[in-house]
C-alpha atoms as a PDB file:
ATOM      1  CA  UNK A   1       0.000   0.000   0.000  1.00  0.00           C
ATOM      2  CA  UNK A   2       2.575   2.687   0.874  1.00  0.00           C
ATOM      3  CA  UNK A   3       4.587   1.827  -2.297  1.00  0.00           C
ATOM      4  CA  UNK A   4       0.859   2.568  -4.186  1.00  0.00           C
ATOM      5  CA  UNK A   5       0.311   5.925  -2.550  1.00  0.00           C
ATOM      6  CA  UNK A   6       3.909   7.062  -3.498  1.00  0.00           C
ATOM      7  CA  UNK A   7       3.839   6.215  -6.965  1.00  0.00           C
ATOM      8  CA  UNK A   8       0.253   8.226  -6.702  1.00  0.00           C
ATOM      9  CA  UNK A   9       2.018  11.019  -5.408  1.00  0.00           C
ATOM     10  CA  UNK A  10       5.162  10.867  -7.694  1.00  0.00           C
ATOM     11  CA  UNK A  11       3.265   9.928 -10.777  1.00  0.00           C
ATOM     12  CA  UNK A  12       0.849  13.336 -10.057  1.00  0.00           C
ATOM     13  CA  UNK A  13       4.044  15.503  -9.799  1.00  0.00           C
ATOM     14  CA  UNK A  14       5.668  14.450 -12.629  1.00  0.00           C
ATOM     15  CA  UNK A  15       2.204  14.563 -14.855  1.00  0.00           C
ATOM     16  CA  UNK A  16       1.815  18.374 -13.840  1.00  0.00           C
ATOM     17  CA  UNK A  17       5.751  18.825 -14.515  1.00  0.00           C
ATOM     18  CA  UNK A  18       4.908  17.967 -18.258  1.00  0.00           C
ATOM     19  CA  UNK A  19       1.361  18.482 -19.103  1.00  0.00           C
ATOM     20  CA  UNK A  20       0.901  21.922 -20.994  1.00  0.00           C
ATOM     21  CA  UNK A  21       0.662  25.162 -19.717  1.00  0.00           C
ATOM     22  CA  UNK A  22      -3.325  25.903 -19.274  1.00  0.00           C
ATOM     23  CA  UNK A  23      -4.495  29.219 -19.191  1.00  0.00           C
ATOM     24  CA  UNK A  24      -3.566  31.854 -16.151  1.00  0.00           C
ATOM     25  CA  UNK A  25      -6.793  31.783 -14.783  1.00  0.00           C
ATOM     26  CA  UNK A  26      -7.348  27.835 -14.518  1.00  0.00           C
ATOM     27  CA  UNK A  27      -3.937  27.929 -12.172  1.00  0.00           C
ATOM     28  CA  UNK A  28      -4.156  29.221  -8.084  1.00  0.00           C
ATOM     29  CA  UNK A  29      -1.089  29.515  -6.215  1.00  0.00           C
ATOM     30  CA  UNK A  30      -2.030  30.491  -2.488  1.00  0.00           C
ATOM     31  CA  UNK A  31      -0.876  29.515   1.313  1.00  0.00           C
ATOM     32  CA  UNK A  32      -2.816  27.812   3.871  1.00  0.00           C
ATOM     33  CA  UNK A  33      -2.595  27.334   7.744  1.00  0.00           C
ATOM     34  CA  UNK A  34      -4.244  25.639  10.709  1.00  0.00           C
ATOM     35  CA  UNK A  35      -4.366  23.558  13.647  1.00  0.00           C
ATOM     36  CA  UNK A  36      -4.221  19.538  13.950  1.00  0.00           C
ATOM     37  CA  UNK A  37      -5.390  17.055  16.327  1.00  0.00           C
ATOM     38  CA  UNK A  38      -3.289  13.905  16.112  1.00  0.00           C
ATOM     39  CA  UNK A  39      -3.241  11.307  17.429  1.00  0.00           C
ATOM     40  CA  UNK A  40      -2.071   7.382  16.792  1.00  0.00           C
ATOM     41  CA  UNK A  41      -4.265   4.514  15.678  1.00  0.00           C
ATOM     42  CA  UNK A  42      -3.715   0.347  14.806  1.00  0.00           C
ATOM     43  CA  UNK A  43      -4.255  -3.121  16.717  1.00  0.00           C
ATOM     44  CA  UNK A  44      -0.735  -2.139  19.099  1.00  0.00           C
ATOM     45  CA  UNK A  45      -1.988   1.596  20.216  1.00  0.00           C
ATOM     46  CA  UNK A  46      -4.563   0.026  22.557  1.00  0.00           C
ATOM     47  CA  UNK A  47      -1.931  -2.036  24.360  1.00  0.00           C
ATOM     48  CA  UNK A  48       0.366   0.952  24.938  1.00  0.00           C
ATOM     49  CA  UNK A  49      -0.332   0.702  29.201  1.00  0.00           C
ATOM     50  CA  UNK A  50      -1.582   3.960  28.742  1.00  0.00           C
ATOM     51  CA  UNK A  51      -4.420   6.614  28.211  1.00  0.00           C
ATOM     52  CA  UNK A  52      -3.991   8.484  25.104  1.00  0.00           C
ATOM     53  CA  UNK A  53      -4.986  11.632  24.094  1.00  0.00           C
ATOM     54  CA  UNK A  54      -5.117  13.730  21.128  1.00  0.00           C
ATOM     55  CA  UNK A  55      -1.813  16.277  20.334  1.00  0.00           C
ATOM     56  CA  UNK A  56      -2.777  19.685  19.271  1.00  0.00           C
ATOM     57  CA  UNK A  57      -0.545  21.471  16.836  1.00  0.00           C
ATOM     58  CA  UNK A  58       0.428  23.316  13.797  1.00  0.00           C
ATOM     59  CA  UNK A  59      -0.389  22.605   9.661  1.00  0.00           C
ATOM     60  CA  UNK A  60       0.700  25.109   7.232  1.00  0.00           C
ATOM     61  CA  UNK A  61       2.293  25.347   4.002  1.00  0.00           C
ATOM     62  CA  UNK A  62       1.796  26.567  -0.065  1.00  0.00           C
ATOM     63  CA  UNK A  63      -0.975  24.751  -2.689  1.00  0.00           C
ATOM     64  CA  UNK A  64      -0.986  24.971  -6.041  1.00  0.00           C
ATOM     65  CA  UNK A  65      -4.380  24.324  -8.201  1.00  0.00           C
ATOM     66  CA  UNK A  66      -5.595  23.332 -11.311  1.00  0.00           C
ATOM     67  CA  UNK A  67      -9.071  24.123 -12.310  1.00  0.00           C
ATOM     68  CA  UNK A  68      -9.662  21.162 -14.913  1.00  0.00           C
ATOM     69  CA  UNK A  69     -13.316  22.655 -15.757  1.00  0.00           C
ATOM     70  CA  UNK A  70     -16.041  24.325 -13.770  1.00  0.00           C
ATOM     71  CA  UNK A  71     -16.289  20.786 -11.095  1.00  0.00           C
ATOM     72  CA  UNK A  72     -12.828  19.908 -10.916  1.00  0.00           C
ATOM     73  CA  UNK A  73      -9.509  20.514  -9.524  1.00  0.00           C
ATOM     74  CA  UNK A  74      -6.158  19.153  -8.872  1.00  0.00           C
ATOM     75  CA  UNK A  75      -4.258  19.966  -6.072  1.00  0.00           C
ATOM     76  CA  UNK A  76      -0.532  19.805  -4.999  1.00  0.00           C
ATOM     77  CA  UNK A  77       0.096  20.794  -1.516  1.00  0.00           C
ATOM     78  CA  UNK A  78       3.192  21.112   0.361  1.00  0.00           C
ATOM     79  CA  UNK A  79       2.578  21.352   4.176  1.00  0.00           C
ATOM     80  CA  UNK A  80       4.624  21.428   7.286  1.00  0.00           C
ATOM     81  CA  UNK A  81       2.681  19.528   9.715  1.00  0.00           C
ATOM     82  CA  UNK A  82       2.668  18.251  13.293  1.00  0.00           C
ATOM     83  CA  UNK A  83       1.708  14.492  14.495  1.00  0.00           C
ATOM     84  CA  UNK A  84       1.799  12.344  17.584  1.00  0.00           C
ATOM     85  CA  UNK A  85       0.074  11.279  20.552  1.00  0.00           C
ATOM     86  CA  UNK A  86      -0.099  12.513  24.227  1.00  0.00           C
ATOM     87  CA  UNK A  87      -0.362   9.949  27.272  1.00  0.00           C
ATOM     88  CA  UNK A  88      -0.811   9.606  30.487  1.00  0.00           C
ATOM     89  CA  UNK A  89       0.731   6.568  32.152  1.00  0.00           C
ATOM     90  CA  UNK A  90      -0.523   5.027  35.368  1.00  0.00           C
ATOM     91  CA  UNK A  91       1.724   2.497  36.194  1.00  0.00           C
ATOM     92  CA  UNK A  92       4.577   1.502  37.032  1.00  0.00           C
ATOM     93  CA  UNK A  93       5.379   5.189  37.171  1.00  0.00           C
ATOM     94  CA  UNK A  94       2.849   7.492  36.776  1.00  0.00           C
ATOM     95  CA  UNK A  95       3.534  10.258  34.195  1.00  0.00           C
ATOM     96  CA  UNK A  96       2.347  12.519  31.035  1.00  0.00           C
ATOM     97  CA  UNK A  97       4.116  11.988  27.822  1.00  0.00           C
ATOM     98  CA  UNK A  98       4.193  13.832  24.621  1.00  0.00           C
ATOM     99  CA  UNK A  99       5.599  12.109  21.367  1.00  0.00           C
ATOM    100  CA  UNK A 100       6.029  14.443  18.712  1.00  0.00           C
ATOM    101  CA  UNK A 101       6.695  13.751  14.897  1.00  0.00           C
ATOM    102  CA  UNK A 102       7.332  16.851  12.752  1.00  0.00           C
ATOM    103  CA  UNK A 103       7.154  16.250   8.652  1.00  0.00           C
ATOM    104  CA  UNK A 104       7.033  17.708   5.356  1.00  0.00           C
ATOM    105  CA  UNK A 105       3.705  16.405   4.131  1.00  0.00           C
ATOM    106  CA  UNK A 106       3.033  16.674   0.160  1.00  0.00           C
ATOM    107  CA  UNK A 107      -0.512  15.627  -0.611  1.00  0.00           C
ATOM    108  CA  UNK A 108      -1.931  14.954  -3.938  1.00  0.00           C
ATOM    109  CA  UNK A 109      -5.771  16.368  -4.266  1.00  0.00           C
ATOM    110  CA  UNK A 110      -8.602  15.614  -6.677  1.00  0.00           C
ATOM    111  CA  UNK A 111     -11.850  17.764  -5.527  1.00  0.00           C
ATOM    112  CA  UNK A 112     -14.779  17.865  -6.670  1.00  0.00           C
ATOM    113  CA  UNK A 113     -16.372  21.533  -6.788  1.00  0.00           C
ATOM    114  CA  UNK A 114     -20.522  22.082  -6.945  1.00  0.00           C
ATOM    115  CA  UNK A 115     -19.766  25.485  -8.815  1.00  0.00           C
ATOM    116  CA  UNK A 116     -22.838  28.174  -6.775  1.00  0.00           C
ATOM    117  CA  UNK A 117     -22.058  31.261  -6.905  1.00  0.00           C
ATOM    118  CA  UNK A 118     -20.306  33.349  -3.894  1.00  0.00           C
ATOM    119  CA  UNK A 119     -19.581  29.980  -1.523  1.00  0.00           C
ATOM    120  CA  UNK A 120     -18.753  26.755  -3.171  1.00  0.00           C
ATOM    121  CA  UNK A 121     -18.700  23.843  -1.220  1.00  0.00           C
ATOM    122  CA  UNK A 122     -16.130  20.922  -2.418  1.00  0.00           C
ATOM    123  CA  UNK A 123     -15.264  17.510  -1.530  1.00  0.00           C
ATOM    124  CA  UNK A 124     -11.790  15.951  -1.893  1.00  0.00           C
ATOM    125  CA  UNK A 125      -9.972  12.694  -1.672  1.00  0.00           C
ATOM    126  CA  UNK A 126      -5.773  12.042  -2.150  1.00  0.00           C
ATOM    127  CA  UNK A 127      -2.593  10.651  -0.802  1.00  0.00           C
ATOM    128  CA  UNK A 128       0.054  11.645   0.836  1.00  0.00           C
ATOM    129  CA  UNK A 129       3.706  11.050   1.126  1.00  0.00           C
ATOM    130  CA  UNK A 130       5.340  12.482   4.473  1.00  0.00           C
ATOM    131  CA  UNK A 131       9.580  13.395   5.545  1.00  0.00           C
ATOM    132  CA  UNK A 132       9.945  13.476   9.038  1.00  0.00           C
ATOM    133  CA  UNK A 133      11.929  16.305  10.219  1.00  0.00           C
ATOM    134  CA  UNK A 134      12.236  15.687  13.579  1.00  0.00           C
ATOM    135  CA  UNK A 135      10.968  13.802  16.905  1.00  0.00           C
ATOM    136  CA  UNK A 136      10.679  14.935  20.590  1.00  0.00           C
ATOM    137  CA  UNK A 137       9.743  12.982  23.390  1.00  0.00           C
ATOM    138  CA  UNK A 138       8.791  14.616  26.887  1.00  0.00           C
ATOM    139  CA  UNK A 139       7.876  13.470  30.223  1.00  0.00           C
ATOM    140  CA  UNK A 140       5.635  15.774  32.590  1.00  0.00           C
ATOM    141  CA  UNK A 141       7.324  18.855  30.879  1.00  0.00           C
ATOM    142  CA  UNK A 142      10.913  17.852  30.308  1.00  0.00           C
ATOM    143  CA  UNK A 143      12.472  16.438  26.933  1.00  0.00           C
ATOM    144  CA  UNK A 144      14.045  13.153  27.596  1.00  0.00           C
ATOM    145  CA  UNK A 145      17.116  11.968  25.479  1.00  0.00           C
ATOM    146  CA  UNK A 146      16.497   9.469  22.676  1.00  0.00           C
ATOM    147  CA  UNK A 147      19.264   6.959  21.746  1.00  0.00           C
ATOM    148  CA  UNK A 148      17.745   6.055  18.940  1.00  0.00           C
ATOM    149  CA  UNK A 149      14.520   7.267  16.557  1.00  0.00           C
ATOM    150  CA  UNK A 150      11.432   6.639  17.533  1.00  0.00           C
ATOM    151  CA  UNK A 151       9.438   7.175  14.160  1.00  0.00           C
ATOM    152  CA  UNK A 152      10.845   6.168  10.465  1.00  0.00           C
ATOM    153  CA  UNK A 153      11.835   8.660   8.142  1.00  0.00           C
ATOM    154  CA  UNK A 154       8.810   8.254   6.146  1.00  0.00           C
ATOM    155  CA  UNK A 155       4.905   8.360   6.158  1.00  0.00           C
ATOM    156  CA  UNK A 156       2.615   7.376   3.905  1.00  0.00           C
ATOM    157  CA  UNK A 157      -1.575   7.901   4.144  1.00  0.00           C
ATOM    158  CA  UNK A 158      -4.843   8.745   2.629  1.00  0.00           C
ATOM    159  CA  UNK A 159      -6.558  12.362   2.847  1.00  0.00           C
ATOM    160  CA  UNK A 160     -10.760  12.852   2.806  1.00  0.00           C
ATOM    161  CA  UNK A 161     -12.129  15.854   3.888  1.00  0.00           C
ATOM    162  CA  UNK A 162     -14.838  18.665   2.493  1.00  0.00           C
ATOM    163  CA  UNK A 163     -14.818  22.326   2.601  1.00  0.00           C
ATOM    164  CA  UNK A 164     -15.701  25.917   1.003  1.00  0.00           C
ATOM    165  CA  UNK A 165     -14.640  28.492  -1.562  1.00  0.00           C
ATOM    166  CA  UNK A 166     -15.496  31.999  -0.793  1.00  0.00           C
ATOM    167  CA  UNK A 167     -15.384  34.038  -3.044  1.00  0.00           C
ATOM    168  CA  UNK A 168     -12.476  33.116  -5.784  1.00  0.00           C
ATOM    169  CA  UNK A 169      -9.304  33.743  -3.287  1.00  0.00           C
ATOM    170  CA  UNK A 170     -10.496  32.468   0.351  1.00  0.00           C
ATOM    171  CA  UNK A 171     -11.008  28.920   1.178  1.00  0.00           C
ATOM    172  CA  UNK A 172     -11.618  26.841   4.316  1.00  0.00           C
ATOM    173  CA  UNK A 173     -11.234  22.682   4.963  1.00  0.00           C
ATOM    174  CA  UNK A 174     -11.291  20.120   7.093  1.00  0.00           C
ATOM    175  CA  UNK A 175      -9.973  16.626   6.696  1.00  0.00           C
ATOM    176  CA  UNK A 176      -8.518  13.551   8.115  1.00  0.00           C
ATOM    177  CA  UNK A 177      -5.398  12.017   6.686  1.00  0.00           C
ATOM    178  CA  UNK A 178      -5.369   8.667   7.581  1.00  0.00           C
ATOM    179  CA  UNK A 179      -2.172   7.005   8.323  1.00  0.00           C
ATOM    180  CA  UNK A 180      -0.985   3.788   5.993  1.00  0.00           C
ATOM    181  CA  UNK A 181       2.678   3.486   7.180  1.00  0.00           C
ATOM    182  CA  UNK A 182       3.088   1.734  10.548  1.00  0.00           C
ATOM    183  CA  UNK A 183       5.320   4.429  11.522  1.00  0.00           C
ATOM    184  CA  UNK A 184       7.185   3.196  14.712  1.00  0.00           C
ATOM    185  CA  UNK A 185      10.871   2.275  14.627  1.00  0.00           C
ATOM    186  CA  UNK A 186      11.672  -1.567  15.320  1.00  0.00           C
ATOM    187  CA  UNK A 187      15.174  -3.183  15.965  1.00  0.00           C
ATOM    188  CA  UNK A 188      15.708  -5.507  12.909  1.00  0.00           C
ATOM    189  CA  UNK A 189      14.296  -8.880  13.397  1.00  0.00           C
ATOM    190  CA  UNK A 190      11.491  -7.736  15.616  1.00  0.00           C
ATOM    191  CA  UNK A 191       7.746  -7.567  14.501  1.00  0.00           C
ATOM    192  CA  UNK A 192       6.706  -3.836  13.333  1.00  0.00           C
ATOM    193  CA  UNK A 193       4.059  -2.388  15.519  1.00  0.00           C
ATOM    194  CA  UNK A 194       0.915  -1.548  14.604  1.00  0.00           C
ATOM    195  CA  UNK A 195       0.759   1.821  15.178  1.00  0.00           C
ATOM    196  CA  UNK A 196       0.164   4.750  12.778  1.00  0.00           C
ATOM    197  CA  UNK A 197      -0.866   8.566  12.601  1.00  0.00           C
ATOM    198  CA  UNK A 198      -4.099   9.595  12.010  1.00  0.00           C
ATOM    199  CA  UNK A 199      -4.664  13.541  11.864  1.00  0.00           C
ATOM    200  CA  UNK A 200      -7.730  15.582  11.800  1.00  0.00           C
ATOM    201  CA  UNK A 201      -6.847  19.063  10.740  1.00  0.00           C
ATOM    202  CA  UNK A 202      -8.752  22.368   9.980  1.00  0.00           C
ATOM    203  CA  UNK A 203      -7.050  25.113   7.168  1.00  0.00           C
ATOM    204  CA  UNK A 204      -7.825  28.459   6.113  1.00  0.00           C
ATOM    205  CA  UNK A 205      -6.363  28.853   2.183  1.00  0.00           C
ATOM    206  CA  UNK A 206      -5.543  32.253   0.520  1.00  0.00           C
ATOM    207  CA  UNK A 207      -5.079  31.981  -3.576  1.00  0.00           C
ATOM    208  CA  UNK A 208      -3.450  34.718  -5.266  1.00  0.00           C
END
């Protein structure tokens, strides 16, 4: 699956490399921020011996559009976003932990626009290819060393979500990229855990 949704996302980049030059007006280049909720899902999250909570943090980053028509539009995105989990562990040491994973997120976008006039209302589906950047761990407000990573360099997921056009420059969504990439680091030989992100986030988009 994660080998599919990169050759999604590299076969989408290279197509709008070398397709032809459409008109001025069927292109948008604008930039986008927000707030995520993250969190981890899979079959090995509900063993971790602990309560876990959604992570609140940052999305932002550029888009670039492609009007194909009055209904629908392709969409390139290159985000810096912020995923992980926070817990709180009962036993055998009680304590609240926050993992953080910070990436460069390009999704791929097809939407589908119902074209009213003033507010349009769209509905889009993608994937996503993610480079971490970096990792954090704390415990009850201090960072603790790591010897080695926690996540892998890599992410891989699916993106739904819906949303609005106001006007022809504002725009507001909200989706959930759903993690494909069991994204824990194991020591070779060992089973990989099934644990992966899963992010709602909420975006406010200015085109130009």
């Amino acid at each position: 699956m994660r080998k599919l949704t990169a050759a999604l996302v590299i076969g989408a980049i290279a197509c709008l490399l070398v397709m032809p030059r459409p008109a001025a007006a069927n292109v948008q280049f604008g930039i986008k921020a927000g707030g995520n909720m993250a969190n981890v899902t899979g079959a090995d999250a509900q063993d971790i011996n602990s309560t876990l909570k959604n992570k609140v943090g940052f999305v932002g980053g550029v888009f670039l559009a492609f009007n194909m028509g009055s209904v629908f539009t392709l969409q390139l995105e290159g985000l810096y976003t912020m995923k992980g989990v926070t817990m709180t562990v009962t036993t055998p040491t009680a304590y609240t932990g926050k993992l953080y994973a910070n990436y460069i997120e390009v999704p791929v976008l097809l939407k589908f626009r119902i074209p009213t006039p003033g507010i349009s209302p769209f509905v889009f589906a993608g994937a996503s290819v993610g480079f971490k950047l970096s990792e954090k761990f704390t415990q009850d407000g201090q960072n603790v060393p790591l010897d080695q990573a926690l996540f892998k360099n890599n992410d891989y997921g699916a993106i739904f979500g819906g949303g609005l056009n106001i006007g022809s420059h504002f725009q507001l969504d909200v989706r959930y990229s759903m993690g494909l990439e069991q994204v824990v680091s194991t020591v070779q030989g060992e089973t990989p855990l099934d644990i992966k992100n899963g992010v709602w986030s909420a975006t406010i988009g200015i085109g130009f």
